[in-house]
C-alpha atoms as a PDB file:
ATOM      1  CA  UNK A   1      57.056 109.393 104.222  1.00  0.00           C
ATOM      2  CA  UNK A   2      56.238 113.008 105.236  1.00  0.00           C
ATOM      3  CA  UNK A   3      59.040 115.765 105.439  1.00  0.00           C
ATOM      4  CA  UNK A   4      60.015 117.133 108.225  1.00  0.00           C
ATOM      5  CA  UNK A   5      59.658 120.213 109.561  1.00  0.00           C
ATOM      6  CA  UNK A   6      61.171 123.136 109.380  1.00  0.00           C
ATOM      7  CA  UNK A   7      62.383 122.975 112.857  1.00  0.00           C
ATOM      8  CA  UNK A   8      62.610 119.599 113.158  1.00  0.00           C
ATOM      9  CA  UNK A   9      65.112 119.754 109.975  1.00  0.00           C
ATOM     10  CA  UNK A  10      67.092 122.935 111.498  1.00  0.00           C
ATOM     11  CA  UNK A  11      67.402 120.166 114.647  1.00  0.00           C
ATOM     12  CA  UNK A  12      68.423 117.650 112.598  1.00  0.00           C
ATOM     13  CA  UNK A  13      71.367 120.285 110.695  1.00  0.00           C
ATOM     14  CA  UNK A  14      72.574 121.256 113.865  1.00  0.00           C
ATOM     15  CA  UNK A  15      73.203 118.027 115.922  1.00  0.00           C
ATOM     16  CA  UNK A  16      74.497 116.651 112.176  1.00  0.00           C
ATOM     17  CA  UNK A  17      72.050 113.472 112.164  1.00  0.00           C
ATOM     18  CA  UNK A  18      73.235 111.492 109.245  1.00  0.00           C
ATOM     19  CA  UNK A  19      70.799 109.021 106.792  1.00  0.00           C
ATOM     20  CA  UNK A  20      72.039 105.977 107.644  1.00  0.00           C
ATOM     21  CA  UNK A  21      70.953 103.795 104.448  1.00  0.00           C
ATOM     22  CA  UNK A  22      72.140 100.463 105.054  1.00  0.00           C
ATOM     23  CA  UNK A  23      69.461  98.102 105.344  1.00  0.00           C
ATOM     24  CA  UNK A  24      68.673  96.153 108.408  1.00  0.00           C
ATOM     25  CA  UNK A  25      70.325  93.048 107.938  1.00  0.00           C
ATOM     26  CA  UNK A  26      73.846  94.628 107.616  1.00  0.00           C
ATOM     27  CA  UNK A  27      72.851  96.513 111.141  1.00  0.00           C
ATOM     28  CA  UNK A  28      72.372  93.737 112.434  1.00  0.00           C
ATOM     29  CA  UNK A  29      75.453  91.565 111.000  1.00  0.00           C
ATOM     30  CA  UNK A  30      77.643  94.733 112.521  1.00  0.00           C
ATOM     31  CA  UNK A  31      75.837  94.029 115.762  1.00  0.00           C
ATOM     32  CA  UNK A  32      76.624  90.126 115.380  1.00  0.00           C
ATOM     33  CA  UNK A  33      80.356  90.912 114.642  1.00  0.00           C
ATOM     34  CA  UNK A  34      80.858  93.209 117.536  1.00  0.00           C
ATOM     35  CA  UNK A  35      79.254  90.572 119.767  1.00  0.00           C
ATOM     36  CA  UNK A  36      81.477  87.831 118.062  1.00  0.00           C
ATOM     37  CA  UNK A  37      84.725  89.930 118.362  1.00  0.00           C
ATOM     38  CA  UNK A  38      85.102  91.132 121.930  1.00  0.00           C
ATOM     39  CA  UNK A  39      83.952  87.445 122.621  1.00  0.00           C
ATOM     40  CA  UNK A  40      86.865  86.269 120.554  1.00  0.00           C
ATOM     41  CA  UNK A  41      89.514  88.795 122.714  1.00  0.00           C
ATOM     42  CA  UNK A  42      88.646  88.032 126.093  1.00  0.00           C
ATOM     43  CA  UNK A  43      88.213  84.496 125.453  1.00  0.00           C
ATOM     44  CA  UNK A  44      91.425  84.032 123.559  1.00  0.00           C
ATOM     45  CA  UNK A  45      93.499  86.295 126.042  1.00  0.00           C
ATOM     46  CA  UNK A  46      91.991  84.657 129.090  1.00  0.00           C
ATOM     47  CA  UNK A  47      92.950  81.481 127.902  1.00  0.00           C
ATOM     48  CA  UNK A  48      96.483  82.511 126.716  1.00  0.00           C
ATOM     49  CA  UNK A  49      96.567  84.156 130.501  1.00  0.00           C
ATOM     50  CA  UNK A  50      94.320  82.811 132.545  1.00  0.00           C
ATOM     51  CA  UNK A  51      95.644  84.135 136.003  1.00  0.00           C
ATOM     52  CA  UNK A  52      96.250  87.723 134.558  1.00  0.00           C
ATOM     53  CA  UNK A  53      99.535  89.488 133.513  1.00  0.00           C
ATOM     54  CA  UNK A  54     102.131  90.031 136.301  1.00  0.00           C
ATOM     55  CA  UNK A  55      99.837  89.398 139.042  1.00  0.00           C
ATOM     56  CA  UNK A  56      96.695  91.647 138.091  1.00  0.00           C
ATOM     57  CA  UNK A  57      93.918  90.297 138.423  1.00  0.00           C
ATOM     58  CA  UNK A  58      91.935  88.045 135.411  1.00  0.00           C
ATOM     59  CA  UNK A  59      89.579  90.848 134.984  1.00  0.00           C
ATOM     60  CA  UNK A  60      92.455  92.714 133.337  1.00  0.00           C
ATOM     61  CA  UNK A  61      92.849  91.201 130.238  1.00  0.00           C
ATOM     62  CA  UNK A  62      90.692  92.930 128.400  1.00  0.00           C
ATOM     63  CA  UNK A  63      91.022  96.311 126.749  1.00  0.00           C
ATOM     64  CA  UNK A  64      87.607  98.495 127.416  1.00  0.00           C
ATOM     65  CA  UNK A  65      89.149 100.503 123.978  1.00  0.00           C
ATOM     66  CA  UNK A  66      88.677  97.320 122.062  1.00  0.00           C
ATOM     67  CA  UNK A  67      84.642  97.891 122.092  1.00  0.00           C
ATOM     68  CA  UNK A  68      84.940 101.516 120.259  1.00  0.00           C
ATOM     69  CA  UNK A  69      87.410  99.035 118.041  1.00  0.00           C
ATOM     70  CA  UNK A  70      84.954  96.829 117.441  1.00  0.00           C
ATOM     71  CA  UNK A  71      82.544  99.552 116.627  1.00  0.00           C
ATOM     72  CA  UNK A  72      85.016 100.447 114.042  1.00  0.00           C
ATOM     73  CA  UNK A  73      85.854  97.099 112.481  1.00  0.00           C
ATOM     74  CA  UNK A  74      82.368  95.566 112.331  1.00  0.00           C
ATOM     75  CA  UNK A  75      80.125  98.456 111.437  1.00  0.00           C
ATOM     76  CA  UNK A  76      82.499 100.248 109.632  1.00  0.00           C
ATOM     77  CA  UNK A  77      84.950  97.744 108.048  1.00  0.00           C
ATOM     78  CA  UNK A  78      85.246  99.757 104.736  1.00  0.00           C
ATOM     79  CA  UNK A  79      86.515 102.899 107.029  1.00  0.00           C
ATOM     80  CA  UNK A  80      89.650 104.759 107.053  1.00  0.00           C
ATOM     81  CA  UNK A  81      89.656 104.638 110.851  1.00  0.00           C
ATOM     82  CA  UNK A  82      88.963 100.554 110.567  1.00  0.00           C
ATOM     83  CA  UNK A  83      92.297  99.535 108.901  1.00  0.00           C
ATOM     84  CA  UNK A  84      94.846  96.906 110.099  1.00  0.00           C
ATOM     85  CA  UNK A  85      97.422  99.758 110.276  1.00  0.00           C
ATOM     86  CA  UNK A  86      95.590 102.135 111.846  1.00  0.00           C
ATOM     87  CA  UNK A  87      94.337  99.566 114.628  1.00  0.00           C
ATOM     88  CA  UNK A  88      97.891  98.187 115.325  1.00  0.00           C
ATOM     89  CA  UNK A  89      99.952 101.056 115.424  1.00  0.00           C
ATOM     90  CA  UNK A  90      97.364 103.312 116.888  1.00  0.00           C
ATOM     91  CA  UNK A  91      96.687 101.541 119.968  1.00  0.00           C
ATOM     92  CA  UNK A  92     100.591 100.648 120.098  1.00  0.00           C
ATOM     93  CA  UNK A  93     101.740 103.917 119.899  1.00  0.00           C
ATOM     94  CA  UNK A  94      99.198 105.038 122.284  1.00  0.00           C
ATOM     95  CA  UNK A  95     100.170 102.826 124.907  1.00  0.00           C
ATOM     96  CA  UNK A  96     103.357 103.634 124.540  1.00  0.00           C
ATOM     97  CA  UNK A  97     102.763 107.321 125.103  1.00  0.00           C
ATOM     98  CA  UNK A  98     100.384 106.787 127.779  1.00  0.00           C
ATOM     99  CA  UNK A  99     102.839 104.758 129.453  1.00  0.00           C
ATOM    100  CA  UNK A 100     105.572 106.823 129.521  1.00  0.00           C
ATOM    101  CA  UNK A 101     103.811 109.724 130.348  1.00  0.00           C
ATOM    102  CA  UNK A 102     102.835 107.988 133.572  1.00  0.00           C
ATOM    103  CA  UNK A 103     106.329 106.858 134.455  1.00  0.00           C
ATOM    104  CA  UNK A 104     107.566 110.668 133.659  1.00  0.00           C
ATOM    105  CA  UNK A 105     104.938 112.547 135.619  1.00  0.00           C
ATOM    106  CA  UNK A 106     103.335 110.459 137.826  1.00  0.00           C
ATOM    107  CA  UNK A 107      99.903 111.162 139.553  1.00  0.00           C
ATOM    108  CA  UNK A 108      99.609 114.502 137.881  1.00  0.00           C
ATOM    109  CA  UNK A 109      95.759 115.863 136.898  1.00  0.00           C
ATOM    110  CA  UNK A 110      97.034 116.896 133.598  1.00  0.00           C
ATOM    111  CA  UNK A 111      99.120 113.480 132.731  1.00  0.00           C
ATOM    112  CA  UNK A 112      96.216 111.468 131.230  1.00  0.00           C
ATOM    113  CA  UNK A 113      95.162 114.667 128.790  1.00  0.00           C
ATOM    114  CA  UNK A 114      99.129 114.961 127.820  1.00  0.00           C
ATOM    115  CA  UNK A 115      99.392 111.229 127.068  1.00  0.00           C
ATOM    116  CA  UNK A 116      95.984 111.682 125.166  1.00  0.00           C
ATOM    117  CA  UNK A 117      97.028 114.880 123.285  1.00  0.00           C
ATOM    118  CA  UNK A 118     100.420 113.539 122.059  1.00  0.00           C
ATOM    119  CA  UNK A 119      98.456 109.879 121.426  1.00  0.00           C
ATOM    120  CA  UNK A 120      96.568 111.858 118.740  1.00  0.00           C
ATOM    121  CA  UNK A 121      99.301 114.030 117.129  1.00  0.00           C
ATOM    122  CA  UNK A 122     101.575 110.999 116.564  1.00  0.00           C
ATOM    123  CA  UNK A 123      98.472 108.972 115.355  1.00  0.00           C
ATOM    124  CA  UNK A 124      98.545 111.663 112.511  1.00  0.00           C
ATOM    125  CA  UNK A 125     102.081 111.880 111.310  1.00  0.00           C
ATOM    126  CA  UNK A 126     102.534 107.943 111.823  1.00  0.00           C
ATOM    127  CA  UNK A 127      98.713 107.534 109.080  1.00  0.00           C
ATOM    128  CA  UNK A 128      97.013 105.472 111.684  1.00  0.00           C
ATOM    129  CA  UNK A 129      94.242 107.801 113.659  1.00  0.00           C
ATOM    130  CA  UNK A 130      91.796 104.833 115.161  1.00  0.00           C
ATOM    131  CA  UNK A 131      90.171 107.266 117.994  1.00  0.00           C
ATOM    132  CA  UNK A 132      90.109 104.180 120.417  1.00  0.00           C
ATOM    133  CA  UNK A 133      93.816 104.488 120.640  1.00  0.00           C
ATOM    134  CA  UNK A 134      92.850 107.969 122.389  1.00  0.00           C
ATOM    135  CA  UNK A 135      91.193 105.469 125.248  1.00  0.00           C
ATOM    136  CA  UNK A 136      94.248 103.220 125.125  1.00  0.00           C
ATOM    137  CA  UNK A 137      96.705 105.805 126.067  1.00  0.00           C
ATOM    138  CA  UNK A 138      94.239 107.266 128.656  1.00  0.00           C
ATOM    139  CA  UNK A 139      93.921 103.977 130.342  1.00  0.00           C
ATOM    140  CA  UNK A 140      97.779 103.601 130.573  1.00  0.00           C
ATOM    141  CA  UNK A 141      97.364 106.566 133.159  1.00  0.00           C
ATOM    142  CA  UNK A 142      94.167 106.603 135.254  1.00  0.00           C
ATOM    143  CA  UNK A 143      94.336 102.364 134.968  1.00  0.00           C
ATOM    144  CA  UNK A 144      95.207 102.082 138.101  1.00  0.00           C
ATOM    145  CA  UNK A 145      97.934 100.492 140.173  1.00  0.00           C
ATOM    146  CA  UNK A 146      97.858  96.913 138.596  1.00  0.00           C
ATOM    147  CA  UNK A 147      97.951  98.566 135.106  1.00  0.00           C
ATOM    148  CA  UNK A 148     100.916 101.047 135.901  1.00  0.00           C
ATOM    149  CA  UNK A 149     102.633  97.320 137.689  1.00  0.00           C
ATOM    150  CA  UNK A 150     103.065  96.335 134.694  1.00  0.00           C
ATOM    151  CA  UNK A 151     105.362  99.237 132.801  1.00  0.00           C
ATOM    152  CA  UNK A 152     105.847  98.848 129.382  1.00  0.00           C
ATOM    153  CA  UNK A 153     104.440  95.353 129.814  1.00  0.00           C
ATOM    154  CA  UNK A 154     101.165  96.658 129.205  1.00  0.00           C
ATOM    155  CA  UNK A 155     102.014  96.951 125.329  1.00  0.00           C
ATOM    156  CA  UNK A 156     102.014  93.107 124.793  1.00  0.00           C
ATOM    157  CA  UNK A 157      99.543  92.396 127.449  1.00  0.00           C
ATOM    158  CA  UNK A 158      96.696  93.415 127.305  1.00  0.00           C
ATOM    159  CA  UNK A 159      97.241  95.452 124.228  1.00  0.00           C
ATOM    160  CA  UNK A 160      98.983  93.754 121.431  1.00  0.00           C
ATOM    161  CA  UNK A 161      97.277  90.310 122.446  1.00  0.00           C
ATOM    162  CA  UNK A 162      93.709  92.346 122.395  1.00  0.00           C
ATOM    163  CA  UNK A 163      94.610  94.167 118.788  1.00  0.00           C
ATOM    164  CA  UNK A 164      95.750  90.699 117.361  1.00  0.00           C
ATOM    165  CA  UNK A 165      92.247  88.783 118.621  1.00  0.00           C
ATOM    166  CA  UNK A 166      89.781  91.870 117.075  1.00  0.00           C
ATOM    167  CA  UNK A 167      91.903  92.119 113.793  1.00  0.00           C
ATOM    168  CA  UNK A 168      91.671  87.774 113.414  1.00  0.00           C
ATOM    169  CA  UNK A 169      88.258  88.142 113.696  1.00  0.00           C
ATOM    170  CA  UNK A 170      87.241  90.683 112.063  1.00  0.00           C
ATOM    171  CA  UNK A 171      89.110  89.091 108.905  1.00  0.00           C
ATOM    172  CA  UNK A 172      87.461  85.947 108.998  1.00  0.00           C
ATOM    173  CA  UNK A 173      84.279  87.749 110.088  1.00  0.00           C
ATOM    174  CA  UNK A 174      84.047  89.846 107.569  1.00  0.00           C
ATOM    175  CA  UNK A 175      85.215  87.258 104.705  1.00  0.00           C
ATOM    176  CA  UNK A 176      81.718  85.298 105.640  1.00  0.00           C
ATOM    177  CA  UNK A 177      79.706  88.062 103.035  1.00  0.00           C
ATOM    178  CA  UNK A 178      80.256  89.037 100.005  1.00  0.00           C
ATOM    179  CA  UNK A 179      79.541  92.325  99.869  1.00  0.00           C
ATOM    180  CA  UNK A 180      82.300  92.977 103.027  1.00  0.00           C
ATOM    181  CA  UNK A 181      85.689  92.181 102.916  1.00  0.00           C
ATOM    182  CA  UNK A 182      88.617  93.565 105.262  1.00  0.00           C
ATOM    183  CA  UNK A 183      90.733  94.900 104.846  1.00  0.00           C
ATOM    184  CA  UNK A 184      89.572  97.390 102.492  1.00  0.00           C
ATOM    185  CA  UNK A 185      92.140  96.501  99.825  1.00  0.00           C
ATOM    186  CA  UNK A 186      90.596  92.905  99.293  1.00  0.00           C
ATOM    187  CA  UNK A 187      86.620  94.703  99.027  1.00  0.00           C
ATOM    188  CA  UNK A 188      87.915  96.933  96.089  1.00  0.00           C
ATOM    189  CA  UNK A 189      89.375  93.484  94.237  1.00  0.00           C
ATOM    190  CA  UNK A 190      86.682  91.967  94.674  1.00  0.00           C
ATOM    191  CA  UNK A 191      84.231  94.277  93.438  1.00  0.00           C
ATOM    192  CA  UNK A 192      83.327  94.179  89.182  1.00  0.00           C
ATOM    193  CA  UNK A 193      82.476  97.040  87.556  1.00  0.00           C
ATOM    194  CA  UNK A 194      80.781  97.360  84.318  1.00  0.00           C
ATOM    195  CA  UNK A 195      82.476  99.367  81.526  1.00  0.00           C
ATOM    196  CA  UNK A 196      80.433 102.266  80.583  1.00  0.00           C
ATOM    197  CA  UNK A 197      81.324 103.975  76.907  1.00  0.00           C
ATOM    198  CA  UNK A 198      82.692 107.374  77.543  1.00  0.00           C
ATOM    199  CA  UNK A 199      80.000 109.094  76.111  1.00  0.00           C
ATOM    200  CA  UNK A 200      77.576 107.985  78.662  1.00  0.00           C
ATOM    201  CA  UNK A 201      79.738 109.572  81.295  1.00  0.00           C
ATOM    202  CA  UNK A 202      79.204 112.755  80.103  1.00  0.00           C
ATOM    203  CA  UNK A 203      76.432 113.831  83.044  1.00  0.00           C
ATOM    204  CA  UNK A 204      76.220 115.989  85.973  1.00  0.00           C
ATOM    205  CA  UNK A 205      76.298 113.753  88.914  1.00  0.00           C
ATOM    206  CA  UNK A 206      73.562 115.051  91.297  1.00  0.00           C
ATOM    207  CA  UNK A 207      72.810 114.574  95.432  1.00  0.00           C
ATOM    208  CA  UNK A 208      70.527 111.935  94.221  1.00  0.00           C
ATOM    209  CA  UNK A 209      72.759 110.425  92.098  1.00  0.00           C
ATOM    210  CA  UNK A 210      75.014 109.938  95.274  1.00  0.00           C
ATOM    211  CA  UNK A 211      72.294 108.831  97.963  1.00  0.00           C
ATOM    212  CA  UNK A 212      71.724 106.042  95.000  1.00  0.00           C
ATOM    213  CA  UNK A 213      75.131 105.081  95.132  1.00  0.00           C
ATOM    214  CA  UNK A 214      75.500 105.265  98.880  1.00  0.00           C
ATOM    215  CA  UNK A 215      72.502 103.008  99.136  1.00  0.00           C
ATOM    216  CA  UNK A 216      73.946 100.170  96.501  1.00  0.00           C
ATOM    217  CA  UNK A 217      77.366  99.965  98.523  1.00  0.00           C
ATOM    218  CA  UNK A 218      74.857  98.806 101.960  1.00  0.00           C
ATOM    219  CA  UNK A 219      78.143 100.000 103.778  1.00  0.00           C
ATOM    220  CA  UNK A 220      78.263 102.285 106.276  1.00  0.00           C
ATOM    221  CA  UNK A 221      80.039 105.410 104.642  1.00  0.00           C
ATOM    222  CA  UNK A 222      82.154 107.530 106.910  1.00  0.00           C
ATOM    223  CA  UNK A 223      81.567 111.193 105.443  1.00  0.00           C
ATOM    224  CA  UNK A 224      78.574 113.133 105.017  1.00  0.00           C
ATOM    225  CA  UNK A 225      76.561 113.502 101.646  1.00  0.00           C
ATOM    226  CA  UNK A 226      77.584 117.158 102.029  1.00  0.00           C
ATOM    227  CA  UNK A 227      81.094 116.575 102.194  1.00  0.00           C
ATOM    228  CA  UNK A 228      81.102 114.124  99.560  1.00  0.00           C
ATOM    229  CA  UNK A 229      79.092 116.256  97.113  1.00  0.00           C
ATOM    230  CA  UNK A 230      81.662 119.337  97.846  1.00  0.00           C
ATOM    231  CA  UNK A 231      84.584 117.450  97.201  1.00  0.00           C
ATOM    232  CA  UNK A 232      83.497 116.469  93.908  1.00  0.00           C
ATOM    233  CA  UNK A 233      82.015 119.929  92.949  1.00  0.00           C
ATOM    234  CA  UNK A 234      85.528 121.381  94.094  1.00  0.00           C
ATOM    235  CA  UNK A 235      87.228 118.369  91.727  1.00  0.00           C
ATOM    236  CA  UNK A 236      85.248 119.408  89.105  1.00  0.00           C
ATOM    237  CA  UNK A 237      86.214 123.306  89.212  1.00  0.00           C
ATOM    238  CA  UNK A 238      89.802 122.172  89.237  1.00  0.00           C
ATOM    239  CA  UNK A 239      89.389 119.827  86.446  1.00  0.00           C
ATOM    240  CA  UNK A 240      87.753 123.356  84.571  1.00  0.00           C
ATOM    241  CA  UNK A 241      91.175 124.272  84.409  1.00  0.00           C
ATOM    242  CA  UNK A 242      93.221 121.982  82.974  1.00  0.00           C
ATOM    243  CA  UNK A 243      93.853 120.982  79.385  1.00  0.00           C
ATOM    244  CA  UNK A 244      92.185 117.597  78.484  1.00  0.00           C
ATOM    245  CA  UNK A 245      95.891 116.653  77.302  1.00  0.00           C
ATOM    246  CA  UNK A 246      99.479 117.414  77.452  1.00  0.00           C
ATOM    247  CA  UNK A 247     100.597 118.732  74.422  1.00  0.00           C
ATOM    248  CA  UNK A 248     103.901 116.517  74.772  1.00  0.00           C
ATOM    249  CA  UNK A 249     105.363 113.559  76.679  1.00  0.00           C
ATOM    250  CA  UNK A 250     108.185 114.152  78.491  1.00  0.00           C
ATOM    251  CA  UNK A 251     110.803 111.538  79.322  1.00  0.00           C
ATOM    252  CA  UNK A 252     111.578 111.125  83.051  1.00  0.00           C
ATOM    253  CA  UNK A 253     108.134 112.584  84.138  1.00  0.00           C
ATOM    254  CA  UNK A 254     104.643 111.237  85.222  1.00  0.00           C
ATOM    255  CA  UNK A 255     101.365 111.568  83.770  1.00  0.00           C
ATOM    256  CA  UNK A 256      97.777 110.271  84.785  1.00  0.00           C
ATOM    257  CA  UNK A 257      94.926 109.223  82.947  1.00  0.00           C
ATOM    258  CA  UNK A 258      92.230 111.732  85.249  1.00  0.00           C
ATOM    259  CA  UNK A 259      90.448 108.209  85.901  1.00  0.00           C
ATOM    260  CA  UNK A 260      88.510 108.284  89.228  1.00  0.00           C
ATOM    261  CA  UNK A 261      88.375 105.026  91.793  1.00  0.00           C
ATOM    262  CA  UNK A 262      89.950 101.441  90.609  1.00  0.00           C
ATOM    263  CA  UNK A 263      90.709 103.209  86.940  1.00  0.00           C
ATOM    264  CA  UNK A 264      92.615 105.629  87.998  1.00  0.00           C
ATOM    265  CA  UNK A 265      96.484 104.558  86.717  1.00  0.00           C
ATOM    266  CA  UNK A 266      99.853 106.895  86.680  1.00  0.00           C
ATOM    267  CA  UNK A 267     102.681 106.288  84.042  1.00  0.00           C
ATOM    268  CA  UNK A 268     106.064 107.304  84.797  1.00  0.00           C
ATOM    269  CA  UNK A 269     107.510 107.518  80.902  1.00  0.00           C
ATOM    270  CA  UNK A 270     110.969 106.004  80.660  1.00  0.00           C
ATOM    271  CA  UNK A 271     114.200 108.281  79.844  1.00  0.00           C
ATOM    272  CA  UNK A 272     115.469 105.639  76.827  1.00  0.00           C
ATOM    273  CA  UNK A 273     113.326 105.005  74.482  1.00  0.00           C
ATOM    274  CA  UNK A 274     112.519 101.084  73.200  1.00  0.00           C
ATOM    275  CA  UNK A 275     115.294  99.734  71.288  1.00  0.00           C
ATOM    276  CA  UNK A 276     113.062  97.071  69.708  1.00  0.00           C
ATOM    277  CA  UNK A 277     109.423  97.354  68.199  1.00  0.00           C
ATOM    278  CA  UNK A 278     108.811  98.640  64.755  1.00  0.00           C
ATOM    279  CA  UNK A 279     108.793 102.161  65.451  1.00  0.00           C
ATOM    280  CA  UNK A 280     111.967 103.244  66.693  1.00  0.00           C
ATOM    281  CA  UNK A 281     109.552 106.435  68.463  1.00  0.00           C
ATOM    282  CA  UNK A 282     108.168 104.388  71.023  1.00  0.00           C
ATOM    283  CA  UNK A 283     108.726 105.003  74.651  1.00  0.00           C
ATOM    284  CA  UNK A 284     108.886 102.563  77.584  1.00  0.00           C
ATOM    285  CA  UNK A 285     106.505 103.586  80.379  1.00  0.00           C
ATOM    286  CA  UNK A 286     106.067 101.885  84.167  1.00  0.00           C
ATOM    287  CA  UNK A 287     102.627 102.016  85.941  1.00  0.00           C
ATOM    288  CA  UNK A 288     103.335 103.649  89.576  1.00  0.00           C
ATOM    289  CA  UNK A 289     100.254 103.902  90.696  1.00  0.00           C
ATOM    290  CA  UNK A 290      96.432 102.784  90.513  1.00  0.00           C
ATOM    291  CA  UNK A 291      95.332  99.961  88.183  1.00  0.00           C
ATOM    292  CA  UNK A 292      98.176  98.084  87.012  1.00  0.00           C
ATOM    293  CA  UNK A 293     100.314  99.392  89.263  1.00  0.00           C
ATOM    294  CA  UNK A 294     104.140  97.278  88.385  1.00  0.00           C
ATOM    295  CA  UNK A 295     103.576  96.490  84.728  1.00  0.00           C
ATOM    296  CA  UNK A 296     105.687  97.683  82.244  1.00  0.00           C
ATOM    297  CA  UNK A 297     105.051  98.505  78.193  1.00  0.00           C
ATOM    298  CA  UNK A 298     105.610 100.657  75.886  1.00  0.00           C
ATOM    299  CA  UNK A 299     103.791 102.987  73.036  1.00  0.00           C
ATOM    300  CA  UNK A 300     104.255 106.080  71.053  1.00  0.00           C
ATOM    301  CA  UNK A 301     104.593 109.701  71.874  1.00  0.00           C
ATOM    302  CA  UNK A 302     101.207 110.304  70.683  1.00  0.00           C
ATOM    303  CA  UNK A 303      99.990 107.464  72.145  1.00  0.00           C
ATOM    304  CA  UNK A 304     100.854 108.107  75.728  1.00  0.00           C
ATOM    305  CA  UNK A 305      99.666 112.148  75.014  1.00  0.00           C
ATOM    306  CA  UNK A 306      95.900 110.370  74.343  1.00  0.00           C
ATOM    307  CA  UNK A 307      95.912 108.463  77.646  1.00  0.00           C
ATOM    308  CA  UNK A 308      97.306 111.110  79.560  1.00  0.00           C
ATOM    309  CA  UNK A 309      94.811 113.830  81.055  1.00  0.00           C
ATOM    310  CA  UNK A 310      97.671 115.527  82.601  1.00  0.00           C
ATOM    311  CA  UNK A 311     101.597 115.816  83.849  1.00  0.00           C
ATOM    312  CA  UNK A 312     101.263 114.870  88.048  1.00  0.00           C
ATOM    313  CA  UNK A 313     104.361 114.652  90.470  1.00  0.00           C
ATOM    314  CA  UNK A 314     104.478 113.358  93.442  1.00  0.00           C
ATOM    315  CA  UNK A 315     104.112 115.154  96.824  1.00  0.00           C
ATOM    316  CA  UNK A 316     104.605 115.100 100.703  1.00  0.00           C
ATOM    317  CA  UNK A 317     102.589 112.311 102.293  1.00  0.00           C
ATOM    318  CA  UNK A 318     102.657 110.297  99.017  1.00  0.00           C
ATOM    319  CA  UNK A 319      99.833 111.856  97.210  1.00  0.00           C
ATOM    320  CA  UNK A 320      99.735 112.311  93.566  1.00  0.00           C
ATOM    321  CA  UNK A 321      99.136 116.391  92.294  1.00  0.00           C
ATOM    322  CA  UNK A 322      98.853 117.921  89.178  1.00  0.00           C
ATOM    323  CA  UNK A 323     102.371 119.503  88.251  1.00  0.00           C
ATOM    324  CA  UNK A 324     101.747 123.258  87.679  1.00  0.00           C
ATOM    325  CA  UNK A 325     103.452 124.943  84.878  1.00  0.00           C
ATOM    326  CA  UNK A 326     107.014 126.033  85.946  1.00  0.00           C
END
């Protein structure tokens, strides 16, 4: 295949067109899925209410939000955006704005970009942006007299009945091929990787490396190969500047082994040490978080200082950081 141009690539920068390297049977499975799902919502909710909700007419039942859902679920069921959470509560709490910002300031110009604005800002604190809930909220407002009828009605019909149809069958959907599963959490169980001796690992991961990797998952990957390739050259320059271990464990504080994806594991080392084993140094640790996350066991000082890469503590928002020097 030829290059592009130099203005054809400069077009191509600036209107951010993506390589999109999933093959074309996984296009066309997302294609089948979004097909399958919105068939799945109006069909269920028209035959859970076939006359309508409070008198609207039939034609109501169904969502126009849930087809940028279904985009989301089916094309991109790997996504952030695509989650159970972030599907229920964002088109939930979007109703719920958009709803009351109707019944506060009725047939105002500005009420439907209020109810979308605030839509969006809780989405963020509550961990559940799903841009479709931006529609859902909007529709609360500008739906009409049958949809403002129905008050806070409309957040069980059409809304939670819609979310609960797409999120059924995208599940089973999804569970039909291997290589997808939804949610995420059951893809990353099911997925085996080989171990790799540590001394193979030592390599410079390069854009190819990464368009090879992108092209092995034959998932579509929400983020750019630019923004993936920073992050890890910015992870990199702040793994520079950290000592490869602690020079001691701690009781009462959290380490991490510096692992990246599924490996990745945190310790939280115990305050008493083990009362039985045959050294009488060894501490008691408790996984928090990543692989293993619940067991319990216990090893030496110098043990746990060989695992560890570094001290972490937890912060705001429930991410993990590394604990700066005090």
């Amino acid at each position: 295949m030829t290059s592009l141009s130099p203005l054809l690539q400069s077009l191509r920068n600036w209107l951010s067109i993506e390589r999109n390297q999933t093959n074309h049977g996984e296009k066309w499975i997302s294609a089948l899925g979004a097909l399958i799902g919105i068939t799945v919502v109006y069909q269920l909710t028209h035959w859970c209410f076939p006359h309508g909700f409070g008198g609207s007419p039939g034609g109501a039942i169904l969502l126009a939000s849930m087809g940028a859902s279904a985009v989301l679920v089916f094309a991109v069921p790997h996504g952030a955006l695509s989650q159970p959470w972030s599907v229920m509560a964002g088109h939930l709490v979007s109703a719920f704005i958009g709803v009351s910002c109707q019944k506060l300031a009725p047939d105002q110009v500005w009420t439907g970009a209020l109810a979308v604005g605030l839509a969006v800002g809780a989405m963020h604190y509550l961990r559940c942006i799903h841009p479709p809930g931006g529609a859902t909220a909007l529709a609360a407002v500008i739906g009409g007299s049958d949809v403002h009828a129905l008050g806070y009605q409309y957040l069980l019909t059409p809304v939670a009945i819609n979310v609960a149809a797409i999120l059924v069958a995208a599940v089973l959907f999804n569970a039909c091929f291997a290589w997808r599963r939804y949610p995420v959490h059951l893809h990353r169980r099911q997925q085996q990787t080989a171990p790799v001796a540590s001394a193979q690992r030592r390599v410079d991961l390069t854009q190819e490396d990464f368009h090879a990797a992108i092209s092995q998952l034959n998932s579509f990957v929400d983020i750019t190969d630019d923004n993936l390739t920073e992050l890890l050259e910015l992870a990199k320059q702040h793994a520079e500047r950290d000592a490869l271990h602690p020079s001691l464990i701690a009781p009462g504080r959290y380490y991490s082994n510096g692992r990246l994806g599924r490996a990745w594991s945190v310790r939280r080392v115990s305050v008493t040490p083990a009362l039985e084993g045959p050294t009488p140094q060894r501490l008691v640790y408790a996984v928090v978080a990543g692989d293993g996350i619940g067991n319990i066991g216990h090893a030496t000082a110098d043990d746990l200082r060989q695992w560890a890469r570094f001290e972490v503590e937890l912060q705001h928002g429930g991410r993990w950081a590394k604990r700066q020097p005090s």
